[in-house]
Every structure is written in structure tokens, then in C-alpha cells.
PDB file of N, CA and C in Angstrom:
ATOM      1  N   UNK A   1      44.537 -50.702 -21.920  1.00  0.00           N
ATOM      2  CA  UNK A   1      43.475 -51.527 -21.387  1.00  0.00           C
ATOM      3  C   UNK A   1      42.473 -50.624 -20.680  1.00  0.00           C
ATOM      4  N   UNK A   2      41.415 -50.983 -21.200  1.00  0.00           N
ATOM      5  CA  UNK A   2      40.274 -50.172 -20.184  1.00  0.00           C
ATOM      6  C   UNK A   2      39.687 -50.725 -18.849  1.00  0.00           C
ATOM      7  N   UNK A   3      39.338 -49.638 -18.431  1.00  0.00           N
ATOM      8  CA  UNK A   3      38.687 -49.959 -16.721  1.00  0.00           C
ATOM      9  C   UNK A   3      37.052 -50.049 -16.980  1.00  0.00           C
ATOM     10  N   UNK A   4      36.399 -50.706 -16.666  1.00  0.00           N
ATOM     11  CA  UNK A   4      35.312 -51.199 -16.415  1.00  0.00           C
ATOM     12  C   UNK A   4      34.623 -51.344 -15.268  1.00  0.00           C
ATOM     13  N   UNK A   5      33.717 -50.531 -15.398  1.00  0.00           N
ATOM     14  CA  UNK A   5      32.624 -50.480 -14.184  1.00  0.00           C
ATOM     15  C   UNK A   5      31.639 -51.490 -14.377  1.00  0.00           C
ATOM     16  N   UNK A   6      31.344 -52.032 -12.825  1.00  0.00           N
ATOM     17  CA  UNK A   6      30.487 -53.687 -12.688  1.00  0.00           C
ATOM     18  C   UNK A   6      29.403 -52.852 -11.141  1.00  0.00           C
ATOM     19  N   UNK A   7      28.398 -53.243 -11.535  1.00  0.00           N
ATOM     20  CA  UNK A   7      27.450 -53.403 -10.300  1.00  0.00           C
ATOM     21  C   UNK A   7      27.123 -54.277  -9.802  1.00  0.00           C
ATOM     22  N   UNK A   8      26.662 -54.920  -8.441  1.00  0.00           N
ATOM     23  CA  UNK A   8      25.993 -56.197  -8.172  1.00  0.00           C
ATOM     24  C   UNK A   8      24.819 -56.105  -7.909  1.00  0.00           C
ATOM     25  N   UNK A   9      23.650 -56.450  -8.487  1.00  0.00           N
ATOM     26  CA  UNK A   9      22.330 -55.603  -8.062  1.00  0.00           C
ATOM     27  C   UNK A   9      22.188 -56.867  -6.900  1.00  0.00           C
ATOM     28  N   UNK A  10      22.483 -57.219  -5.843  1.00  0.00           N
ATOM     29  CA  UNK A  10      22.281 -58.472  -5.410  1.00  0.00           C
ATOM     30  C   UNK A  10      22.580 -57.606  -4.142  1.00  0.00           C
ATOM     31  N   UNK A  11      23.883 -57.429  -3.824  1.00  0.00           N
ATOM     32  CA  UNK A  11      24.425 -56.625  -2.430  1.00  0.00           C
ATOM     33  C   UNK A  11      24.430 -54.735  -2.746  1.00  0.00           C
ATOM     34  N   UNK A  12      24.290 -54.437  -3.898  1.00  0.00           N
ATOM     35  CA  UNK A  12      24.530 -52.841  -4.508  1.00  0.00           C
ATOM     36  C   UNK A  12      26.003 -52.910  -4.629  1.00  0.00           C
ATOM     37  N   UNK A  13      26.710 -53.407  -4.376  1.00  0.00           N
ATOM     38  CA  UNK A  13      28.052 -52.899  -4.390  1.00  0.00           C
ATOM     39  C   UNK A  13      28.564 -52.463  -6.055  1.00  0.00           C
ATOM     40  N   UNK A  14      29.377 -51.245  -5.826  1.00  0.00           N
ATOM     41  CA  UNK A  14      29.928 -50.723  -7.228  1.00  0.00           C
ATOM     42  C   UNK A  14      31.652 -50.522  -7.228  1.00  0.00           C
ATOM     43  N   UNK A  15      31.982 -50.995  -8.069  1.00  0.00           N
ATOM     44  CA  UNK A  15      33.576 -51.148  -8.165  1.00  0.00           C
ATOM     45  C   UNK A  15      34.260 -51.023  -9.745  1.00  0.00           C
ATOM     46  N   UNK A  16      35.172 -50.746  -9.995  1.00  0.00           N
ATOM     47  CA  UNK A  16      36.281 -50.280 -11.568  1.00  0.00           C
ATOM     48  C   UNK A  16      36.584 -51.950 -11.214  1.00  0.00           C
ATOM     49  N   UNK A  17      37.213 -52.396 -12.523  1.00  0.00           N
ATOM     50  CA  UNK A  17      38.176 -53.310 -12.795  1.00  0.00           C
ATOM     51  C   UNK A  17      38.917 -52.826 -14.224  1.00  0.00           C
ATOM     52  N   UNK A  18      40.530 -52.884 -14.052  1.00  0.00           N
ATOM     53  CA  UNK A  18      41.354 -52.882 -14.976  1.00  0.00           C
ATOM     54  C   UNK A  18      41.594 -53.858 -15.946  1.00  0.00           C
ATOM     55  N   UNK A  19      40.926 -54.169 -16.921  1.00  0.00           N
ATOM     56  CA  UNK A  19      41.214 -55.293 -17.561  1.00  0.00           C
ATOM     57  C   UNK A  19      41.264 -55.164 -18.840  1.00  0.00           C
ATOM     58  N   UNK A  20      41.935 -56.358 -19.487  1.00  0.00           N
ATOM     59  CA  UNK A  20      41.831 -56.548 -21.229  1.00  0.00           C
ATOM     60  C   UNK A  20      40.433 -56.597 -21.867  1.00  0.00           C
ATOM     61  N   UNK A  21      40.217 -56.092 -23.300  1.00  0.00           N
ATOM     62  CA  UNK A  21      39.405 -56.055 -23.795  1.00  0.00           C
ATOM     63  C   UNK A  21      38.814 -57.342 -24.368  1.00  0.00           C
ATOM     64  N   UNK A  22      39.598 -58.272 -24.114  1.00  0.00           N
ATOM     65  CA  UNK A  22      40.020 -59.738 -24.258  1.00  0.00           C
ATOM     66  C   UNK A  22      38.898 -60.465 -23.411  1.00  0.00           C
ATOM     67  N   UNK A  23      39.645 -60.205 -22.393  1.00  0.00           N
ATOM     68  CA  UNK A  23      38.867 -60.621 -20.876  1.00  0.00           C
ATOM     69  C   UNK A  23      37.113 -60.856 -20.642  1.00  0.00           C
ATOM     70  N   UNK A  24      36.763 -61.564 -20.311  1.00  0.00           N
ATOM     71  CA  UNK A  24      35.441 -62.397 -20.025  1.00  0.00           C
ATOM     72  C   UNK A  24      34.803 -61.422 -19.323  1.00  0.00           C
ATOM     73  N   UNK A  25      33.867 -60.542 -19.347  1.00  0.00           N
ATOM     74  CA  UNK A  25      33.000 -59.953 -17.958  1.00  0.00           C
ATOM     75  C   UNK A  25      33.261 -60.756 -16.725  1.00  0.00           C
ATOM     76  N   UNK A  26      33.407 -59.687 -15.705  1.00  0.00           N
ATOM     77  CA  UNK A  26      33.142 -60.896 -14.412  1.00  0.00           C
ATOM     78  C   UNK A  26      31.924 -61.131 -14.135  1.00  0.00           C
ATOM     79  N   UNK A  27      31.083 -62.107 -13.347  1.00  0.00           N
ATOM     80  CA  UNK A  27      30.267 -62.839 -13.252  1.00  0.00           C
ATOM     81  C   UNK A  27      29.587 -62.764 -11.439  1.00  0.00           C
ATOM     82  N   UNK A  28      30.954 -62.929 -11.009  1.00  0.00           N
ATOM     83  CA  UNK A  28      30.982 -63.187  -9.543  1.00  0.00           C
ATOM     84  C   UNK A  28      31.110 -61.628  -8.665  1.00  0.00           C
ATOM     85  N   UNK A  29      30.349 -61.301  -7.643  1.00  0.00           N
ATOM     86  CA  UNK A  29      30.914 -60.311  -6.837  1.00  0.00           C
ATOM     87  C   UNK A  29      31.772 -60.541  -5.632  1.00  0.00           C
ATOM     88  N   UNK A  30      32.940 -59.224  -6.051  1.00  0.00           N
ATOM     89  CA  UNK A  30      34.273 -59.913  -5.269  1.00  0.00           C
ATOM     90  C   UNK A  30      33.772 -59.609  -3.644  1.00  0.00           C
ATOM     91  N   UNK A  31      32.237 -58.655  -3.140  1.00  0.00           N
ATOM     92  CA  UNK A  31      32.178 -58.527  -2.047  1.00  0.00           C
ATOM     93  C   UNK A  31      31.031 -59.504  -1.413  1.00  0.00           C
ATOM     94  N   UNK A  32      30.029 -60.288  -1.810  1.00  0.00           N
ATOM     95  CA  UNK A  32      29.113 -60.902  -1.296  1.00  0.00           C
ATOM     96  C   UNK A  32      29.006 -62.241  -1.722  1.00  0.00           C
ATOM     97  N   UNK A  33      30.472 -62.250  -3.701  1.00  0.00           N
ATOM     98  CA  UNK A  33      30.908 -63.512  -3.835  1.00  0.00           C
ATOM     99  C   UNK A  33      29.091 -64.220  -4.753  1.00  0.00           C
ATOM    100  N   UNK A  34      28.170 -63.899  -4.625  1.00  0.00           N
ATOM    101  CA  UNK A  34      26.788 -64.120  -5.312  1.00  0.00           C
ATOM    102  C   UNK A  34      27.408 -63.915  -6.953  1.00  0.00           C
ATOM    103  N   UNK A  35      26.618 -64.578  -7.876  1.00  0.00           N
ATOM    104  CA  UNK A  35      26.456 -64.527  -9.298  1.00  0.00           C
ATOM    105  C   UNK A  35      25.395 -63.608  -9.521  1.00  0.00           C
ATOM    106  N   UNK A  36      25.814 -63.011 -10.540  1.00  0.00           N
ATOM    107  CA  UNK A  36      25.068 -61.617 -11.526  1.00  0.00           C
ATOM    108  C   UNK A  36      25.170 -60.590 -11.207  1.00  0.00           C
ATOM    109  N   UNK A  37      26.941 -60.168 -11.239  1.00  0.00           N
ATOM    110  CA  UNK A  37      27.539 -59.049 -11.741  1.00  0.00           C
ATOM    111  C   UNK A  37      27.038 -58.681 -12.836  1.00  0.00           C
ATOM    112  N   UNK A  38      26.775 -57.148 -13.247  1.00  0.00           N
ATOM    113  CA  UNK A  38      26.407 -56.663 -14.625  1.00  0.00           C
ATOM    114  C   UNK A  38      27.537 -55.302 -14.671  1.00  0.00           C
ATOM    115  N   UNK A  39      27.836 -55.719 -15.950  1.00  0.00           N
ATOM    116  CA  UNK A  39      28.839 -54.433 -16.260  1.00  0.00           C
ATOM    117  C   UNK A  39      28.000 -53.304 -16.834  1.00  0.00           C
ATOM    118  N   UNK A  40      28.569 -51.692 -16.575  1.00  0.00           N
ATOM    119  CA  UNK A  40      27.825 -50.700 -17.142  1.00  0.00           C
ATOM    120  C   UNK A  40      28.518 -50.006 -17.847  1.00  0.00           C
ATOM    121  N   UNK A  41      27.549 -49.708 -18.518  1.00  0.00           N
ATOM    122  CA  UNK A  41      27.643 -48.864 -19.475  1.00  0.00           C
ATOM    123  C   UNK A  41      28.489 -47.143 -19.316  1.00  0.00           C
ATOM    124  N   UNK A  42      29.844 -46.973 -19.385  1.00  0.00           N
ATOM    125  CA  UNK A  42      30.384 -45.883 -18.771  1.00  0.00           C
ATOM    126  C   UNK A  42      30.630 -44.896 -19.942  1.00  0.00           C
ATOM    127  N   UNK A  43      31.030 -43.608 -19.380  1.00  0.00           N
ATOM    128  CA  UNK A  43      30.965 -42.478 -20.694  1.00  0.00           C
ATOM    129  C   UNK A  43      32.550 -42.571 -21.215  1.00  0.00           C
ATOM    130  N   UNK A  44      33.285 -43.466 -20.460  1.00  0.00           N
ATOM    131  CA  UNK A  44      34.542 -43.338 -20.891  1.00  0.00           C
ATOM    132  C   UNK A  44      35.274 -42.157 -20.394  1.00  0.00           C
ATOM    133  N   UNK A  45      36.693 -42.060 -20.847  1.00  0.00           N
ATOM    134  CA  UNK A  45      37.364 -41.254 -20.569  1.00  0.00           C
ATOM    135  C   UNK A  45      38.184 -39.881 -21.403  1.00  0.00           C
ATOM    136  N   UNK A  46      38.382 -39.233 -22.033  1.00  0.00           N
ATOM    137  CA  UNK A  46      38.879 -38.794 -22.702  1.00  0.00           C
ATOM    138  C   UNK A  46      40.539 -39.465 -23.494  1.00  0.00           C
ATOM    139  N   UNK A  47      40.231 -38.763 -24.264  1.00  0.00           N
ATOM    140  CA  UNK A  47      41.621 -39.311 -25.326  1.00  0.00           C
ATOM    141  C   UNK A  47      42.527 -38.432 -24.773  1.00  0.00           C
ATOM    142  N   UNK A  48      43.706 -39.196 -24.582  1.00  0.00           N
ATOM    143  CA  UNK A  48      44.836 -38.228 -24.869  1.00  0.00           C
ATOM    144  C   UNK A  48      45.576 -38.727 -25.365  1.00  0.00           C
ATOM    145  N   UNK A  49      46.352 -37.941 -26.208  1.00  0.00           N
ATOM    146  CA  UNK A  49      47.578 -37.664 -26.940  1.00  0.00           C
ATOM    147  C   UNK A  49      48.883 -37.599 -27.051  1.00  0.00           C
ATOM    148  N   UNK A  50      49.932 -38.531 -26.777  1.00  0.00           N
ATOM    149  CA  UNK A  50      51.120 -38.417 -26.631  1.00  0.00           C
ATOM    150  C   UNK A  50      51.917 -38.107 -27.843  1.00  0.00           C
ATOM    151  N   UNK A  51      53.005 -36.940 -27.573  1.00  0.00           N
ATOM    152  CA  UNK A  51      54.172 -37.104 -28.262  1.00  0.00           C
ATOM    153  C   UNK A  51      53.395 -35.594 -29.485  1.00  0.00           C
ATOM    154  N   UNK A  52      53.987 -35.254 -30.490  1.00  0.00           N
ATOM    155  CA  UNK A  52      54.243 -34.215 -30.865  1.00  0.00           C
ATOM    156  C   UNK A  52      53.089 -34.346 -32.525  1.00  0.00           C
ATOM    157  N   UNK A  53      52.919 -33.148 -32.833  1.00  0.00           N
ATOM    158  CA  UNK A  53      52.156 -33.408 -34.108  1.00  0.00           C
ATOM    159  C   UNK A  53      50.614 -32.991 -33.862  1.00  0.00           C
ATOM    160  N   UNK A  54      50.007 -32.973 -32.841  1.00  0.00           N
ATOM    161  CA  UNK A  54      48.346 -32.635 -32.145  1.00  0.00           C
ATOM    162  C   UNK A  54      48.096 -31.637 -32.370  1.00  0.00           C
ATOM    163  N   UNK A  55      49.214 -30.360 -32.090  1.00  0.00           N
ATOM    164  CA  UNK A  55      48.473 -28.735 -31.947  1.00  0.00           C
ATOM    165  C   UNK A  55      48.863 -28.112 -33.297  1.00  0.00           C
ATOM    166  N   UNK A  56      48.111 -27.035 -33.049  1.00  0.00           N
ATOM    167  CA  UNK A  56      48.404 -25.997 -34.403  1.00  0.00           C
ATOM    168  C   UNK A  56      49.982 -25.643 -34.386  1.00  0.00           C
ATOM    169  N   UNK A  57      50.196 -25.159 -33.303  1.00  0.00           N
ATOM    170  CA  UNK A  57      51.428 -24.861 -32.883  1.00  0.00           C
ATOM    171  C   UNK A  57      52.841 -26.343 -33.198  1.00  0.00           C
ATOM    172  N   UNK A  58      52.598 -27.754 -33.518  1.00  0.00           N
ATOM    173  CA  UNK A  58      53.664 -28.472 -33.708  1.00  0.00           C
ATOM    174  C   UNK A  58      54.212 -27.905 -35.213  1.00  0.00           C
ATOM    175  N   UNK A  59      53.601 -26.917 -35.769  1.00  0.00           N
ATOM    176  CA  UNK A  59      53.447 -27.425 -37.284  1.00  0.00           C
ATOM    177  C   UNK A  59      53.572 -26.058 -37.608  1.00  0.00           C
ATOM    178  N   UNK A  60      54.367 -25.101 -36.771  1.00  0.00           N
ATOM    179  CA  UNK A  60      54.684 -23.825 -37.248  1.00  0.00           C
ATOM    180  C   UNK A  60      56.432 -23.743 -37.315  1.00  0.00           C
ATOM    181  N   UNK A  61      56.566 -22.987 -38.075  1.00  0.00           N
ATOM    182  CA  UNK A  61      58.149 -22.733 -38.297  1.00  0.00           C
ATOM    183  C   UNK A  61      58.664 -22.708 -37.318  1.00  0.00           C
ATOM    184  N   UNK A  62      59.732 -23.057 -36.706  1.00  0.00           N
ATOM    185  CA  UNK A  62      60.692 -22.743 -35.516  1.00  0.00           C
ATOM    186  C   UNK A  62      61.726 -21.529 -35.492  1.00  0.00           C
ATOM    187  N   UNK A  63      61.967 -21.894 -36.765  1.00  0.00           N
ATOM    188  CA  UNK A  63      63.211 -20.729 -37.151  1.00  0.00           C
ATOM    189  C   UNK A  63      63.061 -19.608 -38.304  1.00  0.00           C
ATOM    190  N   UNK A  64      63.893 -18.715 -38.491  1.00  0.00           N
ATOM    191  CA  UNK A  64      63.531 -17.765 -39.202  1.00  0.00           C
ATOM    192  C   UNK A  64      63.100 -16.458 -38.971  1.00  0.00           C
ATOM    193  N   UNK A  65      62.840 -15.170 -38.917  1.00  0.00           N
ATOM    194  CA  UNK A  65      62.282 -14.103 -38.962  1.00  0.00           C
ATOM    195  C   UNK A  65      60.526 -14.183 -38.967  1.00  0.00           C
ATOM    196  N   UNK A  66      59.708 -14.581 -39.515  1.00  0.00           N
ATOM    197  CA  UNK A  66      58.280 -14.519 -39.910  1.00  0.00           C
ATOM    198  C   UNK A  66      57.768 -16.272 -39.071  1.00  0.00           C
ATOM    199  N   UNK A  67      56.296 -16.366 -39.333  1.00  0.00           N
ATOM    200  CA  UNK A  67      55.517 -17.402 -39.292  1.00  0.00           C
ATOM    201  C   UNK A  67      54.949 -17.304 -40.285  1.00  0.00           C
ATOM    202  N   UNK A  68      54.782 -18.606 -41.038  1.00  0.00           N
ATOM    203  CA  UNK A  68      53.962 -18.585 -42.336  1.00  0.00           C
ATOM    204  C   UNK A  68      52.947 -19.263 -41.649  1.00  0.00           C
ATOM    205  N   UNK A  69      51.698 -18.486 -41.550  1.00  0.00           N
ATOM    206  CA  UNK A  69      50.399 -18.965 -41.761  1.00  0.00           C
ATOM    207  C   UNK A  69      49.641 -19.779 -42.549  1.00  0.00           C
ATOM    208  N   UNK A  70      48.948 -20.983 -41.575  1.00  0.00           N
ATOM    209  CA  UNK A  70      48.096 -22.261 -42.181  1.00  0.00           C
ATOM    210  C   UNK A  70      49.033 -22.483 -42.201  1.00  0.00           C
ATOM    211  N   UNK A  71      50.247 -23.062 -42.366  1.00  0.00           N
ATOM    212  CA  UNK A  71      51.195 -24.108 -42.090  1.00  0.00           C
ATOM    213  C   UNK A  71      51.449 -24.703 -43.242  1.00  0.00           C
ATOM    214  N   UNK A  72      51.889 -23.676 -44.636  1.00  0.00           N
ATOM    215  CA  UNK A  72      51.803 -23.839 -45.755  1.00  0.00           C
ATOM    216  C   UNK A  72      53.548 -24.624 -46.082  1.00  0.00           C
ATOM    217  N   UNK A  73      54.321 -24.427 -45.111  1.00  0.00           N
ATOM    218  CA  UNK A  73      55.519 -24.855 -45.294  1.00  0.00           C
ATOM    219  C   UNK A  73      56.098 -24.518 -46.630  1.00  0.00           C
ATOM    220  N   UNK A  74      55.834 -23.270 -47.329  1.00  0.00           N
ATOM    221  CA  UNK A  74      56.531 -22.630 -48.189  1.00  0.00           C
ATOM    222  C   UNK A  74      57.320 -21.792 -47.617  1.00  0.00           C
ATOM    223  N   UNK A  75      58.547 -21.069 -47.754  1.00  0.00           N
ATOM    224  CA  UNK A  75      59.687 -20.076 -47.301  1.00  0.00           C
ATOM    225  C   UNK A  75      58.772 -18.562 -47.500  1.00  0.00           C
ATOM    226  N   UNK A  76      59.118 -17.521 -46.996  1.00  0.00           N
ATOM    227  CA  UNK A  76      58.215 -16.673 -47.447  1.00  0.00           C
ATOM    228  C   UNK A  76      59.044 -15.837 -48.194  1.00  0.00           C
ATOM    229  N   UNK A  77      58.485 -15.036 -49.131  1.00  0.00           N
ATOM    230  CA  UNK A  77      59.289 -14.499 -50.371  1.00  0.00           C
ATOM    231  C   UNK A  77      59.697 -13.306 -49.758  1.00  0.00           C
ATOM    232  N   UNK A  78      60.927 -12.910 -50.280  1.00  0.00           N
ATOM    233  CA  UNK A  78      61.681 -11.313 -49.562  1.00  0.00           C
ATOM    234  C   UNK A  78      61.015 -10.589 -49.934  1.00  0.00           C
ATOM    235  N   UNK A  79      61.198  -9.177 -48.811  1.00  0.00           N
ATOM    236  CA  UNK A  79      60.653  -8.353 -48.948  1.00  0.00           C
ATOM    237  C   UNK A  79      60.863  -7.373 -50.115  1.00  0.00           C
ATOM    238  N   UNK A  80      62.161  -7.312 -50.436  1.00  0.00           N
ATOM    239  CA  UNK A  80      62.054  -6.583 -52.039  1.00  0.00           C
ATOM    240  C   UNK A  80      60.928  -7.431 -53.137  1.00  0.00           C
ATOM    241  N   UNK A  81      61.024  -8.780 -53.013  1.00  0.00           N
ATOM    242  CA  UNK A  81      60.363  -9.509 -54.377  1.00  0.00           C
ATOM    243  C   UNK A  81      58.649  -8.981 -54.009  1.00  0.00           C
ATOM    244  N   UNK A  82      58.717  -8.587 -53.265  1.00  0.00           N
ATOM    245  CA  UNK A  82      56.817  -8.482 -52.749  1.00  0.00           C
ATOM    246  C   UNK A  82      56.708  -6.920 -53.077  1.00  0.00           C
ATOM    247  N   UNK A  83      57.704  -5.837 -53.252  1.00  0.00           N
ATOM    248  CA  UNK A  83      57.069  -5.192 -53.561  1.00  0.00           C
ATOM    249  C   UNK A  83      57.174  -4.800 -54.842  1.00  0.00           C
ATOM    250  N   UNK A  84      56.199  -3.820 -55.845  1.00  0.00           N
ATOM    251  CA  UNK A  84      56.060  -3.767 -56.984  1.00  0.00           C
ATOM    252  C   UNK A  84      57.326  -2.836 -57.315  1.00  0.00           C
ATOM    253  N   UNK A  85      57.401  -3.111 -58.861  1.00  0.00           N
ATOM    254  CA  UNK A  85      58.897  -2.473 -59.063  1.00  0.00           C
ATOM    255  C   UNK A  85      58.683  -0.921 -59.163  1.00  0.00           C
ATOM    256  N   UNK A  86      59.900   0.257 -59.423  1.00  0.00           N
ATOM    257  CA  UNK A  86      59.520   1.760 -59.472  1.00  0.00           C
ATOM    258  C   UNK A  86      59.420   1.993 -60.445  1.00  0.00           C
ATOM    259  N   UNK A  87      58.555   2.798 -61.052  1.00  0.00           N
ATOM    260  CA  UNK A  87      58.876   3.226 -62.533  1.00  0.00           C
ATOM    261  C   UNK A  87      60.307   3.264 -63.049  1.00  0.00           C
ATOM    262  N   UNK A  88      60.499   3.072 -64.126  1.00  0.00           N
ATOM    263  CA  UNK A  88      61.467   3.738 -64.877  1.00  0.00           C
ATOM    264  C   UNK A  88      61.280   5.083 -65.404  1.00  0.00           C
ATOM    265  N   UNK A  89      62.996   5.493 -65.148  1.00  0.00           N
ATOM    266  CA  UNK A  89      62.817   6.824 -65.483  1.00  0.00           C
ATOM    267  C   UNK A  89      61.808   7.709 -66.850  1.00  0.00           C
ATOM    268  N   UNK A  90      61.280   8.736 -67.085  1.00  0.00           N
ATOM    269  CA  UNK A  90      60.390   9.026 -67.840  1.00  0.00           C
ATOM    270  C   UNK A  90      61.909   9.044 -69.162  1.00  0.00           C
ATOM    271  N   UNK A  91      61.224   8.281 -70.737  1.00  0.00           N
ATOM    272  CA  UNK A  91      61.662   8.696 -71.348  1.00  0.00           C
ATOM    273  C   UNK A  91      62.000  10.343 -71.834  1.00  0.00           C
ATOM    274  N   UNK A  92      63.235  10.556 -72.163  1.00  0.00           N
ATOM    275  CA  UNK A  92      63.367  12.555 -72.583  1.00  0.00           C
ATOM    276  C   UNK A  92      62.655  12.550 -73.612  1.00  0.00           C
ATOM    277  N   UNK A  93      62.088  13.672 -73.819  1.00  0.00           N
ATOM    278  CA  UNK A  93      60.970  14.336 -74.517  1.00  0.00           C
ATOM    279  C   UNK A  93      61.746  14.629 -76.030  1.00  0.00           C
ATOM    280  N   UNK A  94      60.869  14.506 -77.015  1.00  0.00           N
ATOM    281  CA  UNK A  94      61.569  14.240 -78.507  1.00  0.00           C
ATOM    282  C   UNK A  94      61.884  15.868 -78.991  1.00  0.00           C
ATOM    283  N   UNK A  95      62.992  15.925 -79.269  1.00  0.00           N
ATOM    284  CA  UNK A  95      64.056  17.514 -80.265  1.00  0.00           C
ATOM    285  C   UNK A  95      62.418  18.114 -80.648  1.00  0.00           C
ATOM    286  N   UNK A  96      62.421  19.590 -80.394  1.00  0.00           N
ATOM    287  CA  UNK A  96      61.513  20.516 -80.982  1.00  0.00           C
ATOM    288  C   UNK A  96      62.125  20.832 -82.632  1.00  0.00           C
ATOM    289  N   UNK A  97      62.010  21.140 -83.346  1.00  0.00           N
ATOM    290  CA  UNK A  97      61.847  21.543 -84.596  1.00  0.00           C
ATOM    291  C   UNK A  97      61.547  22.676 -85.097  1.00  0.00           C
TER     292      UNK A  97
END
């Protein structure tokens, strides 16, 4: 539920109210009790975020040796398979004649 800011241009008075989005504007001021409360226009509050999944960091490996980067959730390939294979030995050179 949001809080809502009300002015009374009647007495000046400025005050929050906690209420449903449901809920009727108030009308009345709760300090001079006069009609023509006006609600304003506020910048709001920031979002926040509960519970897990938001940062870069929910969504990195936990376990394992390495971090796979971008959060590709592929295993990362061993280090023998990554590197290129050795030559094979040079074939022996063909009988002179």
C-alpha cells in the first residue's frame, strides 16, 4: 500500500497517509477539519527487491574450481580438452637405395 501526501491549502498543513490504492482521496483536513484537501503529486519511493535472483552475482556458480562468465550455465570444458593436441611423432624417413 502506498503513502500519500495531502495538503490543505486552507490552514497549509502537510501530512503522509498510509492507505489502499482502493481508498477514496481524503477530502477533509484532519487539522482545521475544513473541506479541500488536495493530494500531491509525489516522486515516490524506490523499488526494492526481496528474496534472491536481482544481482549478477545470484546467477553465478557456487561450486566448482572456475566461474563461468555471463552466466552461461554450461560446465566448463577440462583443461586437457582446451588444449590443442601434440604432433605426432615425425613419420621415419623412407630406406635409401
Amino acid at each position: 500500500m502506498p503513502t500519500y501526501e495531502y495538503a490543505c491549502p486552507k490552514c497549509g498543513h502537510e501530512f503522509e497517509l498510509f492507505q489502499s490504492m482502493r481508498d477514496e482521496p481524503l477530502k477533509k483536513c484532519p487539522k482545521c477539519k475544513k473541506v479541500g484537501v488536495k493530494r500531491l503529486i509525489g516522486g515516490g519511493a524506490g523499488l526494492i527487491f526481496k528474496g534472491t535472483g536481482f544481482y549478477i552475482t545470484d546467477y553465478k556458480k557456487k561450486s566448482g574450481g572456475g566461474s563461468s562468465e555471463g552466466g552461461e550455465g554450461k560446465p566448463a570444458a577440462p583443461a586437457a580438452a582446451s588444449k590443442p593436441a601434440a604432433p605426432a611423432a615425425p613419420a621415419p624417413a623412407p630406406a635409401k637405395q
